[in-house]
Protein backbone atom coordinates (compact mmCIF):
# COMPACT_ATOMS: atom_id res chain seq x y z
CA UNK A 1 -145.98 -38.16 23.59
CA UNK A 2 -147.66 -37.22 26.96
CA UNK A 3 -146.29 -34.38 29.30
CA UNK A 4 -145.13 -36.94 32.02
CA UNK A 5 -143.09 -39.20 29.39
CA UNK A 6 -141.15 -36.22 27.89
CA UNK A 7 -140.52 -34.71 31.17
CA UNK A 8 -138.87 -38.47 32.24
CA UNK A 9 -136.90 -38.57 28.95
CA UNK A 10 -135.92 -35.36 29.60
CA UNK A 11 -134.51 -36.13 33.13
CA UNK A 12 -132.79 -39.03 31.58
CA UNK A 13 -131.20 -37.10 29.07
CA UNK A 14 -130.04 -34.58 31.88
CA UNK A 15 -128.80 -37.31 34.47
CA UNK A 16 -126.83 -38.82 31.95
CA UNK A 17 -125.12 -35.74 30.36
CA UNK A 18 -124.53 -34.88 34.43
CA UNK A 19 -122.97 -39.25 34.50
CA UNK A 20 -120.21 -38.07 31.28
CA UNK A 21 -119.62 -35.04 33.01
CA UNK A 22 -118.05 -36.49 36.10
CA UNK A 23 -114.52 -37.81 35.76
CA UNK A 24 -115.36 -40.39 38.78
CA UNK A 25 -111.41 -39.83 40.04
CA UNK A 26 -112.12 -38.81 43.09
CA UNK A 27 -110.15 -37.14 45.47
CA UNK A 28 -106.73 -36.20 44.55
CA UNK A 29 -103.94 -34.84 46.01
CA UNK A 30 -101.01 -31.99 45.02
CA UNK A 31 -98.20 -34.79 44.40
CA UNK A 32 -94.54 -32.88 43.68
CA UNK A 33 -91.16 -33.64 44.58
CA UNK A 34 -87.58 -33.91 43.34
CA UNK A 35 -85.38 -36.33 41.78
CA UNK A 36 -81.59 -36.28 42.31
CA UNK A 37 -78.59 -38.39 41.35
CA UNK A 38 -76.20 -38.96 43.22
CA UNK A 39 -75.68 -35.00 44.46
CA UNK A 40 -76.77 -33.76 41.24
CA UNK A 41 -80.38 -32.84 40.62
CA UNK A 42 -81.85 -34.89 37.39
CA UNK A 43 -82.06 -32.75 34.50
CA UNK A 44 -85.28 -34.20 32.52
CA UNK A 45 -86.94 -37.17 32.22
CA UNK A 46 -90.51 -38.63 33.23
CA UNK A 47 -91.77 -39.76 36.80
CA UNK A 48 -94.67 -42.00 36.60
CA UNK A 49 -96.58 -43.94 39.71
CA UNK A 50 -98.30 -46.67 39.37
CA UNK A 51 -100.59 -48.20 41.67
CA UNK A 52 -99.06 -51.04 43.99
CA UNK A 53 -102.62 -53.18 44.19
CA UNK A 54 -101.14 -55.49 46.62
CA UNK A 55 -100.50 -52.51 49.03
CA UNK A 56 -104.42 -52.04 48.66
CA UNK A 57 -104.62 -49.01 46.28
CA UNK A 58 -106.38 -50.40 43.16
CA UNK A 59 -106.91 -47.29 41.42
CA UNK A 60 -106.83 -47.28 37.69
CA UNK A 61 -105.14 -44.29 37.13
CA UNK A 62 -101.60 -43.90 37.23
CA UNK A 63 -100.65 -40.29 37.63
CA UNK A 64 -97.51 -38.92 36.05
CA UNK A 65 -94.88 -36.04 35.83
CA UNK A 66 -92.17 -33.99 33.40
CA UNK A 67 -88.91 -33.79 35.74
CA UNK A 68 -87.36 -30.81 34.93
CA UNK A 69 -84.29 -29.29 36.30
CA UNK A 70 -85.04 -32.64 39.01
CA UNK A 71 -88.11 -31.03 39.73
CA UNK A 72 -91.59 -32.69 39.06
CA UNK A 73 -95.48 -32.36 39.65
CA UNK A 74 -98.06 -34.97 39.05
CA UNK A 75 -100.88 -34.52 37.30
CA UNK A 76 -103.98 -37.47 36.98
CA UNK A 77 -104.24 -36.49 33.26
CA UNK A 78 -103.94 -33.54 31.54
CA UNK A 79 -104.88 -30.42 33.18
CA UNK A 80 -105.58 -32.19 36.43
CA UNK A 81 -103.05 -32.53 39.12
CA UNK A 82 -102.60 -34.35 41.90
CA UNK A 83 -102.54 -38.44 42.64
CA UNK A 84 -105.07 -40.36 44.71
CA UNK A 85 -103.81 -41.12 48.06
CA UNK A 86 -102.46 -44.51 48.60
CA UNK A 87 -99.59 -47.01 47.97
CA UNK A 88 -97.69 -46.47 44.62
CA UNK A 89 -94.67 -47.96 42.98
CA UNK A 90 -92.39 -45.36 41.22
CA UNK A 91 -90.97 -45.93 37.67
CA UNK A 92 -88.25 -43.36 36.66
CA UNK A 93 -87.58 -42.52 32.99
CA UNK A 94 -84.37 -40.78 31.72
CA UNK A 95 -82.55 -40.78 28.26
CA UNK A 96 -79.93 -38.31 27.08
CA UNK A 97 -81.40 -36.25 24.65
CA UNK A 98 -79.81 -37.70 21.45
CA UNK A 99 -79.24 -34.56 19.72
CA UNK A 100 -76.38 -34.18 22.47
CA UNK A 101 -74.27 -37.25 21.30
CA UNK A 102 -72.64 -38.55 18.75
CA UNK A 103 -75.39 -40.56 16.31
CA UNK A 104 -72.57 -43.58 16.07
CA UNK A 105 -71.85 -43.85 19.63
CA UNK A 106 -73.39 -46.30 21.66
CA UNK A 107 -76.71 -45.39 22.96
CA UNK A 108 -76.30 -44.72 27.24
CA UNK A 109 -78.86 -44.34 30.21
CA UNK A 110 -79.08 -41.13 32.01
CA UNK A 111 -79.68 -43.34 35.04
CA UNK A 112 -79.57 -47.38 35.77
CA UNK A 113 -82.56 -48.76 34.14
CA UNK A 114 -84.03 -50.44 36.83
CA UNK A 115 -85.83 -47.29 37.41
CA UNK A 116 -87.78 -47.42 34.70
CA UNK A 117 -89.59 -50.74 35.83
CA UNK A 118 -91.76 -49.88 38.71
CA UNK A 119 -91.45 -53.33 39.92
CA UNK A 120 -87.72 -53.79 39.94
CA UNK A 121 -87.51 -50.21 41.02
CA UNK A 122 -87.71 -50.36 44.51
CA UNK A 123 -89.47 -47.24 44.58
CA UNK A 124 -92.42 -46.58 46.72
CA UNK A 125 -94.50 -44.10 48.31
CA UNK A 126 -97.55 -43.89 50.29
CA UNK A 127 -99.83 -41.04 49.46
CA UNK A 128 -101.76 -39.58 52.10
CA UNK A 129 -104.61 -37.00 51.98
CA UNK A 130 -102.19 -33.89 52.84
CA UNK A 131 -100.27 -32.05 49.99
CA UNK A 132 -96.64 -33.01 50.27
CA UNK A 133 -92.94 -33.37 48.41
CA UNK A 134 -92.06 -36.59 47.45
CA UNK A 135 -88.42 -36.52 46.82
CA UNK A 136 -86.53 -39.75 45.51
CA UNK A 137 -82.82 -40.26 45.54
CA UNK A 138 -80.93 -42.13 43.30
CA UNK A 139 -77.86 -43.75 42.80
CA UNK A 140 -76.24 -44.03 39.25
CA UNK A 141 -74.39 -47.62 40.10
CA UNK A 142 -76.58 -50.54 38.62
């Protein structure tokens, strides 16, 4: 092999290492909030937003959250917070935690379960480039 081949396989070698390296997320964005009910904060559940295509974010990452206490922060995927600014729709997950009830009772919702459908929802934000609380407000009639 002659010096100026293995010197371009090793550049190859190097820019593509560099290529898997790179997440190619881009810019994101400290995303945290709370979640109440009614005038109660919700205790746990799972915030996730997904991106609303026809408001012209077509990202293909949907960022998402552990409420706790009604508090929540985003993250991209593990051990990266923060969203991508633009238009999401917001699906909101919450189920008593069954080792609370009664294993013959009939299974309940913490909240309506509209939430959990970021379509039916109704739930939107737009993200901008500044760090910001995104607070949602529920109501527990369906």
């Amino acid at each position: 092999m002659t010096r100026r081949a293995f010197v371009l396989l090793g550049s190859a070698t190097l820019l593509a290492l560099a290529g898997c390296a790179k997440d190619n997320i881009g810019k994101t964005v400290l995303v945290r909030g709370t979640v109440t009910v009614g005038e109660q904060t919700l205790p746990f559940g799972t915030i996730v937003f997904v991106p609303d295509g026809a408001g012209g974010n077509n990202s293909r990452h949907e960022p998402r959250g552990k409420i706790e206490a009604g508090k929540y922060t985003l993250f991209i995927r593990p051990g990266r917070e923060g969203a991508t600014p633009g238009r999401y729709k917001v699906a909101i997950f919450s189920n008593p935690d069954p080792a609370l009830n009664n294993p013959y009772a009939e299974p309940t919702l913490a909240i309506p379960l509209r939430y959990a459908n970021a379509g039916a929802s109704q739930l939107t934000v737009d993200i901008t480039e500044e760090e910001r609380s995104y607070d949602f407000h529920l109501t527990s009639d369906e």
